[in-house]
Protein backbone atom coordinates (compact mmCIF):
# COMPACT_ATOMS: atom_id res chain seq x y z
CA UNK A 1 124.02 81.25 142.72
CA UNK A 2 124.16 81.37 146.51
CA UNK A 3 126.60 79.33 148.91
CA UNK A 4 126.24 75.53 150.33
CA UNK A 5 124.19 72.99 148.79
CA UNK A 6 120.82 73.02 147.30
CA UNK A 7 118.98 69.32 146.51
CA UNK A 8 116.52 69.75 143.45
CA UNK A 9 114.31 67.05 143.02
CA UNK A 10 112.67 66.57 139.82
CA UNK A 11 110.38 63.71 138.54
CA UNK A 12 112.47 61.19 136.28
CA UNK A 13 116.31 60.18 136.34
CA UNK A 14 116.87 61.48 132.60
CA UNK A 15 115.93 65.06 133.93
CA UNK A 16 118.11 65.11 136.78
CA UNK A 17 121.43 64.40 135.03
CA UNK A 18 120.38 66.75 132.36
CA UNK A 19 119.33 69.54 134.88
CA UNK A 20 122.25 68.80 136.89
CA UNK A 21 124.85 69.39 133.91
CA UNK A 22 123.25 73.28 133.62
CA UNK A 23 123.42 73.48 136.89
CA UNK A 24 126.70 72.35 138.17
CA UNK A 25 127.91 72.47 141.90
CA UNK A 26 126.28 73.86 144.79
CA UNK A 27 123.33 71.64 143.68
CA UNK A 28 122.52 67.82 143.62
CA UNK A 29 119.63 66.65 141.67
CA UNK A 30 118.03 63.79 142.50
CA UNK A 31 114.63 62.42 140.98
CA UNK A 32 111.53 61.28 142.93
CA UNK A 33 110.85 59.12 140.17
CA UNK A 34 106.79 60.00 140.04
CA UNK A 35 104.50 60.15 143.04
CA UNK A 36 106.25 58.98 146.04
CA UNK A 37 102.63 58.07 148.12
CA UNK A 38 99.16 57.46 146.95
CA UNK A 39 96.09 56.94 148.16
CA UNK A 40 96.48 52.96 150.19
CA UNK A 41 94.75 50.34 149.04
CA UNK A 42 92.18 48.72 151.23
CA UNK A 43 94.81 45.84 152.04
CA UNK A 44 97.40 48.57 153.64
CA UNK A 45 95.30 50.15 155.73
CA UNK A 46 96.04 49.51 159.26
CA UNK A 47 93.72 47.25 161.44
CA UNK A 48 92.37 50.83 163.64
CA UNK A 49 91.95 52.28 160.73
CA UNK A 50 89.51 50.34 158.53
CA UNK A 51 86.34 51.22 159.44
CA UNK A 52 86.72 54.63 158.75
CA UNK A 53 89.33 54.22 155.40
CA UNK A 54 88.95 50.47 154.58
CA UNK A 55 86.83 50.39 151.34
CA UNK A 56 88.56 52.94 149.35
CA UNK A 57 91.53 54.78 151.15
CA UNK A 58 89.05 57.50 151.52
CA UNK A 59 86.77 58.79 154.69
CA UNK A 60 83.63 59.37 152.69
CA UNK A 61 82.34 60.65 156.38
CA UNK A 62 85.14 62.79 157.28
CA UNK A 63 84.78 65.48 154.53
CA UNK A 64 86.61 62.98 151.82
CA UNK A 65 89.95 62.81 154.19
CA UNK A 66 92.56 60.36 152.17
CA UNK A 67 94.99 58.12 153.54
CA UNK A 68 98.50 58.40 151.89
CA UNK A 69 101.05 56.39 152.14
CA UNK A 70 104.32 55.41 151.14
CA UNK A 71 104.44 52.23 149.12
CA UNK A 72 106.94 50.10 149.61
CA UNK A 73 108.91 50.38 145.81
CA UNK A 74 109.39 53.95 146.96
CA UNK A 75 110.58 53.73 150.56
CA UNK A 76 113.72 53.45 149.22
CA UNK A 77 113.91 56.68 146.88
CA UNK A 78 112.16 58.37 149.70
CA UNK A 79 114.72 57.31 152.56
CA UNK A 80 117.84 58.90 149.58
CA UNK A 81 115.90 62.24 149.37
CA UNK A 82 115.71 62.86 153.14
CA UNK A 83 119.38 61.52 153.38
CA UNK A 84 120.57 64.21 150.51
CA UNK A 85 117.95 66.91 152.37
CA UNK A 86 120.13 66.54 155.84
CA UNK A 87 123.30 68.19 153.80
CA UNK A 88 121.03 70.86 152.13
CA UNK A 89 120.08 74.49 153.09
CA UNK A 90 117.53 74.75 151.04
CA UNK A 91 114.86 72.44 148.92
CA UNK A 92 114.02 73.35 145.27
CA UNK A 93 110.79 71.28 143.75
CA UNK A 94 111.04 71.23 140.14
CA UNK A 95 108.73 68.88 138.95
CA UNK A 96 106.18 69.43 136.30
CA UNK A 97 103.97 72.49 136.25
CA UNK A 98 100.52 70.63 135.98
CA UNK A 99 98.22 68.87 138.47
CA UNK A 100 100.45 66.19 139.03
CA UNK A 101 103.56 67.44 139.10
CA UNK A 102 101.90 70.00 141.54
CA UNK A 103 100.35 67.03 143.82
CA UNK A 104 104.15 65.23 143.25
CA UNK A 105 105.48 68.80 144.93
CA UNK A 106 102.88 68.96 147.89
CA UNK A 107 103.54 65.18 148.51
CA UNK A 108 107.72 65.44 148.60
CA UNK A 109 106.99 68.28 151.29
CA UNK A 110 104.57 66.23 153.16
CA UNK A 111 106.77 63.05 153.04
CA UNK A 112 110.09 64.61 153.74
CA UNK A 113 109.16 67.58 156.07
CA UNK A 114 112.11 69.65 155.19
CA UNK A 115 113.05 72.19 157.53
CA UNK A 116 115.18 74.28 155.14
CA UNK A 117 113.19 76.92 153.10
CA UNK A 118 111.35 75.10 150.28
CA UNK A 119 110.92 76.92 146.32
CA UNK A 120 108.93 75.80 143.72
CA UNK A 121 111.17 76.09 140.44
CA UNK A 122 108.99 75.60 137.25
CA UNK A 123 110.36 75.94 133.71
CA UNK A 124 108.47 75.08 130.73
CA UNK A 125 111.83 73.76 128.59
CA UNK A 126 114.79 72.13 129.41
CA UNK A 127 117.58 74.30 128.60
CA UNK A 128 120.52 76.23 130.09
CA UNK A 129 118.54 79.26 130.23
CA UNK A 130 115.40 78.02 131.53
CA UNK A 131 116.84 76.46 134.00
CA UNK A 132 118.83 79.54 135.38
CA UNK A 133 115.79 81.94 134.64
CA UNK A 134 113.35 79.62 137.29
CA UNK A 135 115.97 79.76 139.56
CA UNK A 136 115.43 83.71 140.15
CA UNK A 137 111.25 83.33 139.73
CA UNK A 138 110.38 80.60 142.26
CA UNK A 139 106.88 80.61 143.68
CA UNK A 140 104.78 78.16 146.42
CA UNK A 141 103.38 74.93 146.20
CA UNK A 142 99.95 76.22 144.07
CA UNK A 143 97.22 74.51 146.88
CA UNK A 144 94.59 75.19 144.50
CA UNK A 145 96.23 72.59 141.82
CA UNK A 146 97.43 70.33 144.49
CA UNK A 147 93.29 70.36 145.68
CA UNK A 148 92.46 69.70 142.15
CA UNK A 149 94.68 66.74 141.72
CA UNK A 150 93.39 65.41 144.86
CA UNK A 151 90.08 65.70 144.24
CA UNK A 152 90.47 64.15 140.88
CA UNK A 153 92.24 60.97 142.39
CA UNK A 154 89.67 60.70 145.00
CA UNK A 155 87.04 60.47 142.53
CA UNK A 156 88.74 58.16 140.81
CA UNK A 157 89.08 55.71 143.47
CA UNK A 158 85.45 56.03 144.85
CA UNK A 159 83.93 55.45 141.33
CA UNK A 160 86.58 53.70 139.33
CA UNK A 161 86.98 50.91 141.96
CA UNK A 162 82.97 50.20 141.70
CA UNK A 163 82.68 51.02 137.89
CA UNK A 164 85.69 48.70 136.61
CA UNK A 165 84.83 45.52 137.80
CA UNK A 166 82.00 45.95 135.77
CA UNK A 167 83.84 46.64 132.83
CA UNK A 168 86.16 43.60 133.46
CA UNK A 169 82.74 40.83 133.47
CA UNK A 170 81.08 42.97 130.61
CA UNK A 171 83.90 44.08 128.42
CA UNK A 172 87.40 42.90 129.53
CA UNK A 173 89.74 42.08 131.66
CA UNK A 174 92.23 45.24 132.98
CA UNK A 175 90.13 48.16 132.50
CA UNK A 176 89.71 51.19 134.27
CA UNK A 177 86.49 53.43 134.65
CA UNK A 178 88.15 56.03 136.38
CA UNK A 179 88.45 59.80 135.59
CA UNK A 180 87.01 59.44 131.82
CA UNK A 181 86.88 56.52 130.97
CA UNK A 182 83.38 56.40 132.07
CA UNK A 183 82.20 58.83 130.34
CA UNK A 184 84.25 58.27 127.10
CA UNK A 185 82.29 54.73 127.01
CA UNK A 186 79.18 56.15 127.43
CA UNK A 187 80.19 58.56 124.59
CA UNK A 188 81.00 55.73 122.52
CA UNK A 189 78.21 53.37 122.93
CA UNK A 190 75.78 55.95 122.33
CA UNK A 191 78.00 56.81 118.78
CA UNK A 192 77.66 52.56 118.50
CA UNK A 193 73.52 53.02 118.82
CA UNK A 194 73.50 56.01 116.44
CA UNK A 195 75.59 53.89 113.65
CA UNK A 196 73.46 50.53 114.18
CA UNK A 197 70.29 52.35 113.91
CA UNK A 198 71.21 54.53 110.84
CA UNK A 199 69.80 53.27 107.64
CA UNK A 200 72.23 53.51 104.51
CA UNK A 201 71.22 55.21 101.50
CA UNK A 202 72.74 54.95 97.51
CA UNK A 203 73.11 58.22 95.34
CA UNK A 204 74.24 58.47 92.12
CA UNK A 205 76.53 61.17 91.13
CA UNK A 206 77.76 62.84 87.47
CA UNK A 207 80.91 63.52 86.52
CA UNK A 208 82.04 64.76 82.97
CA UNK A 209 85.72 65.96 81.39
CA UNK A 210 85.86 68.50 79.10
CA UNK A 211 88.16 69.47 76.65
CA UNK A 212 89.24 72.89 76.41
CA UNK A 213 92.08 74.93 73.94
CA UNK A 214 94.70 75.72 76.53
CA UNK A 215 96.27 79.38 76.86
CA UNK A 216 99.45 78.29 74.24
CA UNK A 217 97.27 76.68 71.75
CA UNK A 218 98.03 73.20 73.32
CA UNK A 219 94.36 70.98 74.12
CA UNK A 220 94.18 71.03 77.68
CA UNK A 221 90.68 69.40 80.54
CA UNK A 222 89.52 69.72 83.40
CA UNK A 223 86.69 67.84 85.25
CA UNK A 224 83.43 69.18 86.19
CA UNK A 225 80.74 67.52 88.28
CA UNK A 226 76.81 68.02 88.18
CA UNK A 227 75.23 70.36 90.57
CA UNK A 228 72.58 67.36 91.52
CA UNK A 229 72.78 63.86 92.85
CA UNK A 230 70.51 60.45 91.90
CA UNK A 231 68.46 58.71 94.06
CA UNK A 232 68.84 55.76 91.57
CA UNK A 233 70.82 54.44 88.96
CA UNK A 234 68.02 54.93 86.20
CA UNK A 235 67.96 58.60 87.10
CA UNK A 236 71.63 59.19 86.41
CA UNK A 237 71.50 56.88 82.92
CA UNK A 238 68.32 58.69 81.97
CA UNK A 239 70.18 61.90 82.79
CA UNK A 240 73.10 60.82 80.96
CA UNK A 241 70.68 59.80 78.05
CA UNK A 242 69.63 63.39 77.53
CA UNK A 243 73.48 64.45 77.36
CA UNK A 244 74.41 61.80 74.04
CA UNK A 245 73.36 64.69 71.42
CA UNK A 246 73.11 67.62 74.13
CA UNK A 247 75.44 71.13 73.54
CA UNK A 248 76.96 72.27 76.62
CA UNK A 249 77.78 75.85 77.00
CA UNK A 250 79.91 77.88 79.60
CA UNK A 251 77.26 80.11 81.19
CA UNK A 252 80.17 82.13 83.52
CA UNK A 253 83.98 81.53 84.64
CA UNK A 254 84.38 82.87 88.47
CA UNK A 255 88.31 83.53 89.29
CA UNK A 256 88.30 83.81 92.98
CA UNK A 257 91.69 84.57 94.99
CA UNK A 258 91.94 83.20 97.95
CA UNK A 259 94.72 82.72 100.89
CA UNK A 260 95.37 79.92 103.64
CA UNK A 261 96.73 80.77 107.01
CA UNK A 262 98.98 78.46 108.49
CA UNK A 263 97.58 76.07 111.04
CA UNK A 264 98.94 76.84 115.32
CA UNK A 265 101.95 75.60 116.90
CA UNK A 266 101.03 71.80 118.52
CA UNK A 267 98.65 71.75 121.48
CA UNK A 268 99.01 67.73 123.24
CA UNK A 269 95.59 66.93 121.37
CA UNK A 270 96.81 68.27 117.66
CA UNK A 271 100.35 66.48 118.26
CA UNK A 272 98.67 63.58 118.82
CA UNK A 273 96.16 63.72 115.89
CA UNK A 274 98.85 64.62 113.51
CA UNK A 275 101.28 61.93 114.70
CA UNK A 276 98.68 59.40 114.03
CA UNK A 277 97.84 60.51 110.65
CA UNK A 278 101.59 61.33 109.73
CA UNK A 279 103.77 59.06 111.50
CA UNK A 280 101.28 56.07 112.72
CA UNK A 281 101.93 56.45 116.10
CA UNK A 282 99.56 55.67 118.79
CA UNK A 283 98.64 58.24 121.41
CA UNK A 284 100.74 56.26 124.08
CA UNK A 285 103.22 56.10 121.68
CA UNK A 286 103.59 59.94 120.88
CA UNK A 287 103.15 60.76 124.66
CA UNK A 288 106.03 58.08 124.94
CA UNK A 289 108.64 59.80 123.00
CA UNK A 290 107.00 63.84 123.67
CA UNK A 291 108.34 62.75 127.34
CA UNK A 292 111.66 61.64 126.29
CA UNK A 293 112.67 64.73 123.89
CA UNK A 294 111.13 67.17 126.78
CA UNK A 295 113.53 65.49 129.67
CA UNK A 296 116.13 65.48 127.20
CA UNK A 297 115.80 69.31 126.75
CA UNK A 298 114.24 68.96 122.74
CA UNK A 299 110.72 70.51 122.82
CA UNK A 300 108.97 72.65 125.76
CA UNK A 301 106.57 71.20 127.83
CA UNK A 302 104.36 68.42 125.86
CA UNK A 303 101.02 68.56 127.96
CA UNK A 304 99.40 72.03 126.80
CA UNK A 305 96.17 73.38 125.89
CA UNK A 306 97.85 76.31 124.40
CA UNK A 307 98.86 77.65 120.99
CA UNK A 308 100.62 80.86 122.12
CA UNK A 309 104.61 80.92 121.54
CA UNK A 310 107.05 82.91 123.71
CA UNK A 311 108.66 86.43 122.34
CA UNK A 312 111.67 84.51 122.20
CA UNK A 313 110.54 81.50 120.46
CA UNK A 314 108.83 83.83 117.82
CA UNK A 315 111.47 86.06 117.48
CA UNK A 316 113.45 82.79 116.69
CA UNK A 317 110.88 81.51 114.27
CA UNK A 318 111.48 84.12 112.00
CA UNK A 319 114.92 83.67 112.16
CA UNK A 320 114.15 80.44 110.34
CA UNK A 321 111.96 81.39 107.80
CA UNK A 322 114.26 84.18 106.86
CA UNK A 323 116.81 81.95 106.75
CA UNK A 324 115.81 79.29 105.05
CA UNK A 325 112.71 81.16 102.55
CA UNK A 326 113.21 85.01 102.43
CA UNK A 327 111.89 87.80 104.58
CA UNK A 328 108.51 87.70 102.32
CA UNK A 329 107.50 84.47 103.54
CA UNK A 330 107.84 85.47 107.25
CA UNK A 331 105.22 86.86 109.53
CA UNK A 332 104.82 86.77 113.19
CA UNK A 333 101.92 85.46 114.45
CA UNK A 334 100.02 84.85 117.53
CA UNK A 335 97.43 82.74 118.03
CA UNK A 336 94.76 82.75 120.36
CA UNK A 337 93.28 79.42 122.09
CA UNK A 338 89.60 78.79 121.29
CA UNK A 339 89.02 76.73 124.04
CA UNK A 340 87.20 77.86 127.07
CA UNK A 341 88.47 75.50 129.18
CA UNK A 342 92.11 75.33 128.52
CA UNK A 343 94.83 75.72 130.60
CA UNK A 344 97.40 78.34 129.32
CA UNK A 345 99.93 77.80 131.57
CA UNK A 346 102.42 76.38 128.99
CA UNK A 347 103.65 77.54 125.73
CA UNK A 348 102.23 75.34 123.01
CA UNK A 349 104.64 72.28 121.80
CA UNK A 350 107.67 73.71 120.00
CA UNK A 351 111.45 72.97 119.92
CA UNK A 352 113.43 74.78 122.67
CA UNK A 353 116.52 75.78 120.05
CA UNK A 354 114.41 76.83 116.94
CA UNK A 355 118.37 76.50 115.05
CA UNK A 356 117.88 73.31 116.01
CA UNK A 357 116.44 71.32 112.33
CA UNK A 358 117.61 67.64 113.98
CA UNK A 359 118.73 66.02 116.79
CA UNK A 360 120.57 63.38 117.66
CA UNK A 361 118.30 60.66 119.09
CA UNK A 362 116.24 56.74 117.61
CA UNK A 363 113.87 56.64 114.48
CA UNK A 364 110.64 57.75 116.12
CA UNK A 365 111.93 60.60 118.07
CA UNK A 366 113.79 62.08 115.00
CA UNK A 367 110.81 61.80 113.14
CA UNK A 368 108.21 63.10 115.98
CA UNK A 369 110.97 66.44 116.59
CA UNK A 370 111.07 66.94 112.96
CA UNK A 371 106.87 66.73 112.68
CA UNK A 372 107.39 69.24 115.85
CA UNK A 373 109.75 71.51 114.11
CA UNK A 374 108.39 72.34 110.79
CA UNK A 375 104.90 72.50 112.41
CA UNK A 376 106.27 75.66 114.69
CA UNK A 377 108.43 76.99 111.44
CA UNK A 378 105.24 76.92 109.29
CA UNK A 379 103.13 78.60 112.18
CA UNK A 380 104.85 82.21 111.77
CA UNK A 381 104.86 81.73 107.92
CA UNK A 382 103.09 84.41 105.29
CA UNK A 383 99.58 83.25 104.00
CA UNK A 384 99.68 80.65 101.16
CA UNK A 385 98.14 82.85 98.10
CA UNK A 386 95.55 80.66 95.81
CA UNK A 387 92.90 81.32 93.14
CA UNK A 388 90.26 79.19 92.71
CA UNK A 389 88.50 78.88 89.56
CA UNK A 390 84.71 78.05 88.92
CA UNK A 391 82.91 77.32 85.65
CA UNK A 392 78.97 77.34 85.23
CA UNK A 393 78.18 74.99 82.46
CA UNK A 394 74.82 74.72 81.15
CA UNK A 395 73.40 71.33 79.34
CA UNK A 396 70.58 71.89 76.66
CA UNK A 397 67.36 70.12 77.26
CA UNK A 398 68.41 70.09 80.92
CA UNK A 399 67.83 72.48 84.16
CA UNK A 400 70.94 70.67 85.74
CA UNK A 401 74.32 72.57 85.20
CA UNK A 402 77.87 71.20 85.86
CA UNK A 403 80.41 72.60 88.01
């Protein structure tokens, strides 16, 4: 572990004491509590200052150059973290590994200046082990994802403070056009145009049961529907007509076997989805309480493209199955992301103790760890095995067949 004091600062208050308990002494964790400086607003620039950065916080004529500062909610937590960095020999940043925990990193070392040496410590779950691993693989501040950040925010600020007060007289008061919300309501009213210009149309579809002997001698049906649809409700009752004194004749009987894979571990965008459909929980919502079981060491890292799992985590996984369903029903798998775009810096979504079938915790984040945990369980589960069976039936008098 080393000798004197090390001050880790990490991005929320629930992390630190957790992170702190694995750690123990030699260290003091402290939390920045998000971004400690943003871009000013025009009202906090200083009076020498405003020609060049008084409309946005940005010099549009200067190659973009920002102007940070330090607002005044945070002067506080900042003045703490350069008292606790006076007693330190040496400065771990271990806030999230994305473009704004990144940006949060390049801004603590910009605010507090530290003169000890400075390690980025990333882990993508919050346990014992983790923690202790990141300790031993520390890297820089990643410039290129601190750049991205900042270019993002910029762009925000040059086109979301002209776009939303457009928004506010047009749609409503307290919205934001920045980063994608632009484009998302372009996206949308364009869907709007589509659906008030389509023209709805009525079809008429046929359905029949039939009665069949069943394998034991015992009646048994099934339903079959016909292989065309009506443009009008005479069609189908002239159709239906033909079928009062018709014979109807199986033609062929198709058994086909078949097998479903198991859907990936959660990505943020299928956690969501399913959360919705499963749980009726908003986006914000799921985000919400994602957060609070990653600080509280639950689940890995909740904002992830990917759908890959760790050796560990896998190896784990079929701990589980084998536990709980038999060696048969267990195979490792790894999926691959389809997305061109995504960032695979992260494991996909998954509890950090696999052992771990509940927590302790409220309502919602029971449920949302439990949605979590069988989601990563049935990931590295055999194929479910089904055959599908498909009767031709022909009508006399008629080209149409059922189904």
């Amino acid at each position: 572990m080393g000798t004197g004091n090390k001050l880790v600062i990490v991005e929320s208050p629930t992390k630190a004491k957790k992170i702190g308990g694995y750690l123990g002494s030699g260290y003091t964790v402290m939390a920045s509590v998000g971004h400690i400086r943003d871009l000013a607003q025009p009202s906090q620039i200083p009076a020498d200052d405003k020609a060049r950065f008084g409309k946005f916080g940005v010099d549009v004529d200067d190659g973009f150059k920002p102007y940070y500062i330090v607002d005044g909610d945070k002067k506080k937590t900042v003045a703490e973290l350069k008292k606790a960095l006076k007693n330190s020999d040496e400065l771990y940043l271990a806030t999230d590994e994305d473009r704004e925990g990144e940006a949060i990193a390049w801004h603590l070392v910009q605010t507090l200046k530290p003169k000890v040496p400075v390690k980025r410590m990333v882990f993508h779950e919050i346990t014992k082990d983790a923690i202790k691993a990141s300790l031993g693989n520390t890297r820089n501040v990643d410039e290129d994802m601190v750049d991205a950040q900042e270019t993002r925010r910029i762009l925000d600020r040059l086109y979301g403070y002209e776009l939303s007060p457009v928004l506010w007289r047009k749609v409503g008061p307290g919205l934001s056009a920045g980063r994608v919300q632009s484009v998302a309501t372009r996206l949308i009213v364009e869907r709007e145009r589509e659906i008030i210009a389509f023209e709805s149309k009525d079809y008429y579809r046929v359905v029949a049961d039939f009665e069949i002997a069943g394998a034991n001698g015992k009646p048994g049906a099934f339903r079959a529907e016909l292989n065309k649809r009506f443009a009008t409700e005479q069609e189908a009752e002239a159709f239906l007509g033909k079928c009062k004194d018709a014979r109807f004749t199986v033609l062929n009987v198709e058994q086909k076997p078949s097998k479903k894979n198991p859907p990936a571990p959660f990505t943020t965008s299928t956690l969501q989805q399913e959360a919705g459909r499963k749980l009726g929980m908003s986006v914000s919502q799921t985000m919400a309480v994602a957060q609070r079981l990653y600080e509280a060491g639950y689940i890995t890292y909740m904002r992830t493209d990917s759908v890959n799992l760790s050796n560990q985590a896998l190896a784990a996984a079929k701990e589980e199955v084998t536990a709980l369903f038999g060696a048969e029903y267990s195979e490792v798998r790894n999926f691959k992301t389809k997305s061109k775009g995504a960032q695979e810096a992260h494991e996909a979504i998954r509890p950090s103790y696999m052992n771990h079938r509940t927590i302790e915790g409220g309502p919602q984040e029971k449920r949302l760890y439990e949605l979590i945990w069988k989601r990563t369980v049935a990931s590295q589960m055999a194929s479910a095995q089904t055959e599908r069976t498909v009767v031709d039936i022909a009508v006399s008098g008629a080209a149409e067949q059922f189904v």
